[in-house]
C-alpha atoms as a PDB file:
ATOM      1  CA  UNK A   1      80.980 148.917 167.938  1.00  0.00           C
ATOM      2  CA  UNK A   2      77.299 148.377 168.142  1.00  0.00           C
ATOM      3  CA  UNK A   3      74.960 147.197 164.816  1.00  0.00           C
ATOM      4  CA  UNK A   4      77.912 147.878 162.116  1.00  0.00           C
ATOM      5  CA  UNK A   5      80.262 145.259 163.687  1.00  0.00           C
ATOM      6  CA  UNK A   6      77.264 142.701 163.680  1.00  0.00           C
ATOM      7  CA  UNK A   7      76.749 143.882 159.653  1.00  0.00           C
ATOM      8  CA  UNK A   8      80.233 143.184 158.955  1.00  0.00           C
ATOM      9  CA  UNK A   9      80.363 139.686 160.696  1.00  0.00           C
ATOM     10  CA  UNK A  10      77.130 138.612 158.327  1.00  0.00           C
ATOM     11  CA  UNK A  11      78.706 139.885 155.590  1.00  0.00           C
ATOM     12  CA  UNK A  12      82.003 138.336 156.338  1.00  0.00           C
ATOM     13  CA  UNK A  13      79.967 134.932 157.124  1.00  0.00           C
ATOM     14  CA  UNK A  14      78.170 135.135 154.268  1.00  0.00           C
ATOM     15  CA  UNK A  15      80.972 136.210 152.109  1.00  0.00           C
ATOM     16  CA  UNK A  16      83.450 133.211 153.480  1.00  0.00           C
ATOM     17  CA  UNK A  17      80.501 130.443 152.666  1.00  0.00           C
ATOM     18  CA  UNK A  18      80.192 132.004 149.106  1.00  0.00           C
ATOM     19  CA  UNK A  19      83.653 131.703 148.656  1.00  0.00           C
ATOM     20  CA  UNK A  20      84.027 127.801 149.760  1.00  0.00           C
ATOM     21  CA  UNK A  21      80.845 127.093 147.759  1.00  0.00           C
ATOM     22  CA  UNK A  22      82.309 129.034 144.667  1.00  0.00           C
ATOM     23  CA  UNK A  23      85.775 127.408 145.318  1.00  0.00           C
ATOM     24  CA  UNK A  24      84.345 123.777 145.624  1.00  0.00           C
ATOM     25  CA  UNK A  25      82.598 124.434 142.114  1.00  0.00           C
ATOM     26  CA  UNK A  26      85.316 125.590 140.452  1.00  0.00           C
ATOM     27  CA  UNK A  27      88.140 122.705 141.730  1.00  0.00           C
ATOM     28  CA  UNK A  28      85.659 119.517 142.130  1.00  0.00           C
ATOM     29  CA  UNK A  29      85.164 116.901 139.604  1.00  0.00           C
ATOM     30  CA  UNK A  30      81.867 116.613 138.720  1.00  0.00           C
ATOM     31  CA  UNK A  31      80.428 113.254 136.412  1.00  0.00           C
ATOM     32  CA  UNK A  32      76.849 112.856 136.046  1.00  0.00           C
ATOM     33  CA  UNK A  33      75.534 108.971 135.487  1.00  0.00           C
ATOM     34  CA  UNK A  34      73.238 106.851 136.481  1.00  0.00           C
ATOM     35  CA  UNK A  35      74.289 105.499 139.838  1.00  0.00           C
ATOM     36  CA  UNK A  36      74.849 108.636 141.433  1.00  0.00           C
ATOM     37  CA  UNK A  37      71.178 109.584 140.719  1.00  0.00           C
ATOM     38  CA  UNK A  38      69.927 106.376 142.126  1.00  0.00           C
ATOM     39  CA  UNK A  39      68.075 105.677 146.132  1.00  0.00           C
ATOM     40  CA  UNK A  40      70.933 103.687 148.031  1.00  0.00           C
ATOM     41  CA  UNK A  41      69.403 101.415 149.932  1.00  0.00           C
ATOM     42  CA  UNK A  42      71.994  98.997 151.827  1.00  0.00           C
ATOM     43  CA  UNK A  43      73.627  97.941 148.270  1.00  0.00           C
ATOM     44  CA  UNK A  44      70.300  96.445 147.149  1.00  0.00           C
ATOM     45  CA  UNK A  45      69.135  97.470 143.764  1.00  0.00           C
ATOM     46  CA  UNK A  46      65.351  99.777 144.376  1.00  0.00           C
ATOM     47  CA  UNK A  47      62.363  99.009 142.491  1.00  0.00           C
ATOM     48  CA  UNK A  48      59.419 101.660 141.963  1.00  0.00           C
ATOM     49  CA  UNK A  49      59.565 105.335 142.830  1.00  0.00           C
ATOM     50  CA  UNK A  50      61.317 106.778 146.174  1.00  0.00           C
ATOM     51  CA  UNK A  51      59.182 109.392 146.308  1.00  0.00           C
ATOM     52  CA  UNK A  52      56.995 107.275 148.636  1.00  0.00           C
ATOM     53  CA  UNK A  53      54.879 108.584 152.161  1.00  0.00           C
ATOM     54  CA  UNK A  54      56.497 107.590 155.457  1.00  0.00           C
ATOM     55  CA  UNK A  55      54.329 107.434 158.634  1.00  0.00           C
ATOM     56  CA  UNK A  56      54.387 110.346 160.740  1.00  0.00           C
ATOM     57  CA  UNK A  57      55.738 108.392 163.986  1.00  0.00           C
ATOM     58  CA  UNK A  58      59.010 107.973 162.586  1.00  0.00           C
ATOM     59  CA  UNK A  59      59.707 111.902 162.809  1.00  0.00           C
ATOM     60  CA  UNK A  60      58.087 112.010 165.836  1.00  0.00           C
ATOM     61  CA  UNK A  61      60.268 109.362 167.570  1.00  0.00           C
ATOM     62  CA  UNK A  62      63.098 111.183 165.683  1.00  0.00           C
ATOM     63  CA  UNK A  63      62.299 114.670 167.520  1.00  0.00           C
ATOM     64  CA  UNK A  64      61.709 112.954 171.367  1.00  0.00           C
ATOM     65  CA  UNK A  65      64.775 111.255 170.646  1.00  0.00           C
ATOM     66  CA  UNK A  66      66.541 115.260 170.024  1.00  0.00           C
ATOM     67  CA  UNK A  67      64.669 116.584 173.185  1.00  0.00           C
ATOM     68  CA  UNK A  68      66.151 113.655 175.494  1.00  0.00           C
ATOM     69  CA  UNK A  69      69.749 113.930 173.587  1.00  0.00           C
ATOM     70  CA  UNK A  70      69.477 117.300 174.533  1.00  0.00           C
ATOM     71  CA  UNK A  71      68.391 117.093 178.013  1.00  0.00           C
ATOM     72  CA  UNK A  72      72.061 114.943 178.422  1.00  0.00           C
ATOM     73  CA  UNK A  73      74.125 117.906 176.409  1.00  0.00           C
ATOM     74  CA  UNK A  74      73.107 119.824 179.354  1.00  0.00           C
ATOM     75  CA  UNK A  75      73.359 117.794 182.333  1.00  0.00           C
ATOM     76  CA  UNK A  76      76.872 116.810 181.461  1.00  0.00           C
ATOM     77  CA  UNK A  77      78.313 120.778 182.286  1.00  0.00           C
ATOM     78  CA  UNK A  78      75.404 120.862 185.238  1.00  0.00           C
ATOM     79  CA  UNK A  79      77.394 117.159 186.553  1.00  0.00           C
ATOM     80  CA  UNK A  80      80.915 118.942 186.639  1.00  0.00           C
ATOM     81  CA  UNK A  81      79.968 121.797 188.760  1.00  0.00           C
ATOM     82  CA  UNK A  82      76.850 121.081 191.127  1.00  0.00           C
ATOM     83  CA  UNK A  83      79.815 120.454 193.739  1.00  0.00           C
ATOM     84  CA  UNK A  84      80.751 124.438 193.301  1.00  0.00           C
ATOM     85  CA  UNK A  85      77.173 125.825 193.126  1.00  0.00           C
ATOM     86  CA  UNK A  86      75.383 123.980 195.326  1.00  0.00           C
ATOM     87  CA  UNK A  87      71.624 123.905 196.243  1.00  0.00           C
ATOM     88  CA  UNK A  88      70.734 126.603 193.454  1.00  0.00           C
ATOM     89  CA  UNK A  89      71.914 124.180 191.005  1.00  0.00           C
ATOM     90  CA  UNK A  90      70.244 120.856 192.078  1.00  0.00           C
ATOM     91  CA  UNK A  91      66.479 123.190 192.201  1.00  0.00           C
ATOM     92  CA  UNK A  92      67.137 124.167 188.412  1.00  0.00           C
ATOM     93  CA  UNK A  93      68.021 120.693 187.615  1.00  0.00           C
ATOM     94  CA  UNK A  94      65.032 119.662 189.372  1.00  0.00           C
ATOM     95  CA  UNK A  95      62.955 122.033 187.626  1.00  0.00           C
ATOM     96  CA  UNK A  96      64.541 121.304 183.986  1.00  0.00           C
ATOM     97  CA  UNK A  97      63.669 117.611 184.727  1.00  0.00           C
ATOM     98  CA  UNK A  98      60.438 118.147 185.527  1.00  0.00           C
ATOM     99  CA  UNK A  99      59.767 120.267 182.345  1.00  0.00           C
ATOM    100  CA  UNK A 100      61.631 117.246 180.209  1.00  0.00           C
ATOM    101  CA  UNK A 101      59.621 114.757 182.393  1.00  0.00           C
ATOM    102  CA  UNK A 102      55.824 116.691 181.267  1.00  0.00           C
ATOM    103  CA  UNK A 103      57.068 116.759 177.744  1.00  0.00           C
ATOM    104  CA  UNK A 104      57.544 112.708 177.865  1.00  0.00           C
ATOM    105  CA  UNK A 105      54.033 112.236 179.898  1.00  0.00           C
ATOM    106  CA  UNK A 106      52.332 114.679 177.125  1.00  0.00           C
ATOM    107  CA  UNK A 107      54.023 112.349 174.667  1.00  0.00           C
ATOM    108  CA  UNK A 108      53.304 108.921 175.987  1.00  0.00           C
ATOM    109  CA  UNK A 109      49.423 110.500 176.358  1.00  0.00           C
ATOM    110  CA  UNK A 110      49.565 111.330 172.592  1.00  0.00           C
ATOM    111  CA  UNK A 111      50.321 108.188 171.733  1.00  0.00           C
ATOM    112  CA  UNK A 112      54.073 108.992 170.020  1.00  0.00           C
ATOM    113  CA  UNK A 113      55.983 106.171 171.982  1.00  0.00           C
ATOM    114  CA  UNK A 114      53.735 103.945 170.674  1.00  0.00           C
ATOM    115  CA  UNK A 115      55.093 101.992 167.008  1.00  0.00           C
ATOM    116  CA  UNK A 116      52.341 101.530 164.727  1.00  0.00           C
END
């Protein structure tokens, strides 16, 4: 097998997203106006340009919110089988925690948690 089976599955990938993309273009009903070009913005009409700066904190709270809704993607498999495993399992939980936990501290000392 080796490197030409991993060639053929990109090409195949590549060549099946090509296809849906070509497909959709070719079936899809497509109407340019107005509306569709417009900023929706909860069914209220915008004024100005959209094209305006956003403060940085936003994508920062964005990104600690990721990190933490990560953390629970993996402690809900670690829950289900710390029973079967045993101590080996509650030390690398400990030690994921505690890398989470520095990540929040270096955070909070930064100043991201706080909304200006």
């Amino acid at each position: 097998m080796g490197s030409s089976a991993l060639i053929l599955l990109l090409l195949c990938g590549i060549a099946f997203a090509g296809a849906g993309i070509l497909l959709s273009l070719a079936v899809a009903k497509t109407k340019k106006n107005a509306q569709k070009g417009e900023t929706y913005e909860c069914g209220i009409p915008t004024t100005g340009t959209s094209w305006i700066q956003f403060n940085v904190g936003y994508y920062l709270f964005a990104l600690i919110f990721l990190v933490f809704d990560v953390e629970l993607v993996f402690m809900y498999p670690w829950a289900t089988v710390v029973k079967e495993i045993g101590m080996p399992a509650l030390f690398e939980i400990l030690v994921f925690m505690f890398i989470l936990f520095m990540g929040l501290l270096y955070a909070w000392k930064k100043g991201a948690l706080e909304w200006k």
